[in-house]
C-alpha atoms as a PDB file:
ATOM      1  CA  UNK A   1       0.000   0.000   0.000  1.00  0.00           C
ATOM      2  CA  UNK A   2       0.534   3.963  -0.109  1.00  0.00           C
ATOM      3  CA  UNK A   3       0.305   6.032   2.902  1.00  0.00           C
ATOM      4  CA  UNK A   4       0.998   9.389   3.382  1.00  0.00           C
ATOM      5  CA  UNK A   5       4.302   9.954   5.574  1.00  0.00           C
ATOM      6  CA  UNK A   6       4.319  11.195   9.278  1.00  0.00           C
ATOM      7  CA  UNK A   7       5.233  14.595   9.547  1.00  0.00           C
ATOM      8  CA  UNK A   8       8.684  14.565  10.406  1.00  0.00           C
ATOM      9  CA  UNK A   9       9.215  11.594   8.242  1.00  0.00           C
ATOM     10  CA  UNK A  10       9.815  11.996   5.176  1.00  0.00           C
ATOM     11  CA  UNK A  11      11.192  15.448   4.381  1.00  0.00           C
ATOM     12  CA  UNK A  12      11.195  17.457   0.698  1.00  0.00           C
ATOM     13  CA  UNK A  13      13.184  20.717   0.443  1.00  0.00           C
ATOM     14  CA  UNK A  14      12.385  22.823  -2.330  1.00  0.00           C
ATOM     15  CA  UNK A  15      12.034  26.439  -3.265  1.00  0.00           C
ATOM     16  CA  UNK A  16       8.373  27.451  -3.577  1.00  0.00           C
ATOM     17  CA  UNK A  17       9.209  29.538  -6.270  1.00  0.00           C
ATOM     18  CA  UNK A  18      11.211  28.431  -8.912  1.00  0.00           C
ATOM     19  CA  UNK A  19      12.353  31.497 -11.750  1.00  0.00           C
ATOM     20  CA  UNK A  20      14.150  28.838 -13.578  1.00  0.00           C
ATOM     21  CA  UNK A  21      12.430  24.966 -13.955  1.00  0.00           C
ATOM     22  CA  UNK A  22      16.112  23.659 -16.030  1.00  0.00           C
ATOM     23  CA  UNK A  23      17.371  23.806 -13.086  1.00  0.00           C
ATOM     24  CA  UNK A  24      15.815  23.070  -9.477  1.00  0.00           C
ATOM     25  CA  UNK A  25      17.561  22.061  -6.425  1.00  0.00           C
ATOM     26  CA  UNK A  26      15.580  19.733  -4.080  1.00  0.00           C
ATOM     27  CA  UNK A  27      16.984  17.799  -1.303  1.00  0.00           C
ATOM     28  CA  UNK A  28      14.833  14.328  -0.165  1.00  0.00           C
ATOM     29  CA  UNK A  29      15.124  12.883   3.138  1.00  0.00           C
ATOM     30  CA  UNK A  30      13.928   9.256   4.713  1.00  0.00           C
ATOM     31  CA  UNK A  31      14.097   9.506   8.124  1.00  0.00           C
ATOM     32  CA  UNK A  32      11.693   5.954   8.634  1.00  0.00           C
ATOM     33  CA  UNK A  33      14.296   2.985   9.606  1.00  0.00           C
ATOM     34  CA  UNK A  34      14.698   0.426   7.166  1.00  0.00           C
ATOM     35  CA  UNK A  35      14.099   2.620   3.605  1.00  0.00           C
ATOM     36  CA  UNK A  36      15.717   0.976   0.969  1.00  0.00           C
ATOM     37  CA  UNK A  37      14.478   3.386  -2.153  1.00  0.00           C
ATOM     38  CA  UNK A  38      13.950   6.839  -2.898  1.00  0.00           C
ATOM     39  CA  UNK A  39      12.212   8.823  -5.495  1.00  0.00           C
ATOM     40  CA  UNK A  40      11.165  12.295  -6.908  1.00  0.00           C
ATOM     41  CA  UNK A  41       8.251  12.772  -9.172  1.00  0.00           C
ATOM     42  CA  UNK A  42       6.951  15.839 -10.893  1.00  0.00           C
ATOM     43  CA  UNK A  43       3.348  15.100 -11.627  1.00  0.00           C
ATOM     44  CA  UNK A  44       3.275  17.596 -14.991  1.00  0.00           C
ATOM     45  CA  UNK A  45       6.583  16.312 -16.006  1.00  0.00           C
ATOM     46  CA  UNK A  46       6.469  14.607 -19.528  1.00  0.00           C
ATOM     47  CA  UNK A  47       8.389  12.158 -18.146  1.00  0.00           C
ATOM     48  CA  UNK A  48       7.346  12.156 -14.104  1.00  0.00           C
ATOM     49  CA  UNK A  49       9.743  10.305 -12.529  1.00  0.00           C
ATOM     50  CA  UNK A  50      12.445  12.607 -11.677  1.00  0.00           C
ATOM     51  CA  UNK A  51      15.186  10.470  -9.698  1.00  0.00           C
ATOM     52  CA  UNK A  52      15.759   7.346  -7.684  1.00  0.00           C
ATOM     53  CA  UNK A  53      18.130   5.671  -5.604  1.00  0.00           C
ATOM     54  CA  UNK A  54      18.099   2.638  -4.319  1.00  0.00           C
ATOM     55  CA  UNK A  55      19.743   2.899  -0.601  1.00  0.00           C
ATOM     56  CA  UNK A  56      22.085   0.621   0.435  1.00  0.00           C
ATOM     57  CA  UNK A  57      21.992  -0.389   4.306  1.00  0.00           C
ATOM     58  CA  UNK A  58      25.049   1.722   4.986  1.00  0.00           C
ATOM     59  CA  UNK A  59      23.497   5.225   3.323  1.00  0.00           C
ATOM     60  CA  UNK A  60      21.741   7.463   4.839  1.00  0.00           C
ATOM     61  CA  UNK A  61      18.731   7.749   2.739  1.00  0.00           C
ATOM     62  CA  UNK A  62      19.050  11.924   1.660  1.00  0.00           C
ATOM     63  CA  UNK A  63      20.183  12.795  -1.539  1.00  0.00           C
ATOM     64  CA  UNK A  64      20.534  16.500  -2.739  1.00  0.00           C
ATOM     65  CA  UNK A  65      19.696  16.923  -6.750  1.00  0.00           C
ATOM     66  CA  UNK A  66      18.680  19.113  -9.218  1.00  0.00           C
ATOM     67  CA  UNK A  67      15.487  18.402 -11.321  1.00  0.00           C
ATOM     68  CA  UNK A  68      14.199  19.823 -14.250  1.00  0.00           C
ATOM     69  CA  UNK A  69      10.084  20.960 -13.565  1.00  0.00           C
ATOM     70  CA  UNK A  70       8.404  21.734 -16.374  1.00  0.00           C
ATOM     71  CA  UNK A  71       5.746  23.949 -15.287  1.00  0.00           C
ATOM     72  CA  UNK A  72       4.084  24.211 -11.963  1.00  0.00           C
ATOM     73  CA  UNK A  73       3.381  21.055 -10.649  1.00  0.00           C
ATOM     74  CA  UNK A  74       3.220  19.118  -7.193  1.00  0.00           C
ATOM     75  CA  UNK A  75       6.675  17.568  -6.508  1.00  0.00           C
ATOM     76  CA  UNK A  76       6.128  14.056  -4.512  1.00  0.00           C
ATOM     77  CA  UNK A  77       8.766  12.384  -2.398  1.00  0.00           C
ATOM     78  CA  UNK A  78       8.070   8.472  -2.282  1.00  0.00           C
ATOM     79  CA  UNK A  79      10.280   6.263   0.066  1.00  0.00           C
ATOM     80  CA  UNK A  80      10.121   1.957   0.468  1.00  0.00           C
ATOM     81  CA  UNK A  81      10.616   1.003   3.990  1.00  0.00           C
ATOM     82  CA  UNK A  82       9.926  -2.664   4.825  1.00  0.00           C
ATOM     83  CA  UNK A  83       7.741  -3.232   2.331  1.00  0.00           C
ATOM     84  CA  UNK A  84       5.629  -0.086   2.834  1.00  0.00           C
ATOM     85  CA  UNK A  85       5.310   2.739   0.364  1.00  0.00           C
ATOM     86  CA  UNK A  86       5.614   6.175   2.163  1.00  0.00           C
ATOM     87  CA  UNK A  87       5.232   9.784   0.082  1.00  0.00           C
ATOM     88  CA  UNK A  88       5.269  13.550   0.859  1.00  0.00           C
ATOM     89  CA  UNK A  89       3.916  16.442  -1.352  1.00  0.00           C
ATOM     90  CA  UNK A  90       5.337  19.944  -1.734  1.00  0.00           C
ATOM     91  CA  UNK A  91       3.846  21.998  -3.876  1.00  0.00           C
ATOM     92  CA  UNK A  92       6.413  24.269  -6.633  1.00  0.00           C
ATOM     93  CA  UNK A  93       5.902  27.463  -8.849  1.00  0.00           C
ATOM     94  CA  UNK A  94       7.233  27.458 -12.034  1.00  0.00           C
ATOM     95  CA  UNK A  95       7.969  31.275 -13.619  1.00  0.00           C
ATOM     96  CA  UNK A  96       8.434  31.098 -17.052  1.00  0.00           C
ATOM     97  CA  UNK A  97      11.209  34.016 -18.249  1.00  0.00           C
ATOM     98  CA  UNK A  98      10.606  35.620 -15.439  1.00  0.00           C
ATOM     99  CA  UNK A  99       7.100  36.370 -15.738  1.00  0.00           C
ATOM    100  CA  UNK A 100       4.249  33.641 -14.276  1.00  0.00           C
ATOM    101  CA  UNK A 101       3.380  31.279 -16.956  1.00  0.00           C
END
C-alpha cells in the first residue's frame, strides 16, 4: 500500500518559487528505519519520474539533486521502507522568463 508519511518523516526541500524549472535544487530525506528506495516525481513532467536511488543499508537515505520541472506542478517524495510505500507532497511554482506562466 501507499500512505501518506508522518510529519517529520519523510522530508522534501524545495524552493516554492522556482524562476528557472532547467534547473531546481531539491533535497529528499527518509528519516523511517529500514528505507531501501527513494524517489522524486513531478506530476506535470512529460516524463514524471524525476530520480531514484536505491539505498544501500550503509546510506543514509538523503540525496541533494537538481530536477528539471516543467511547469508548476506538485513535486512528490516516495520512500520503500519494509515493504511499505511512504510519500510527501510539496507543492512548486514554475515562472516562465521571469514572468508567471
Amino acid at each position: 500500500g501507499l500512505s501518506r508519511a508522518k510529519e517529520g518523516e519523510l522530508l522534501l526541500d524545495a524552493p516554492e518559487l522556482a524562476e528557472n524549472g532547467t534547473n531546481v535544487p531539491v533535497t529528499i530525506t527518509s528519516l523511517i528505519p529500514d528505507t531501501d528506495f527513494i524517489a522524486l516525481i513531478a506530476d506535470h513532467n512529460p516524463n514524471p519520474v524525476c530520480v531514484g536511488f536505491n539505498v544501500l543499508p550503509v546510506n543514509e537515505p538523503s540525496y541533494s539533486v537538481r530536477i528539471k520541472v516543467a511547469e508548476t506542478s506538485t513535486l512528490v517524495g516516495v520512500a520503500r521502507a519494509n515493504g511499505q510505500w511512504y510519500f510527501t507532497l510539496r507543492d512548486i511554482t514554475v515562472m516562465i522568463g521571469g514572468c508567471l506562466g
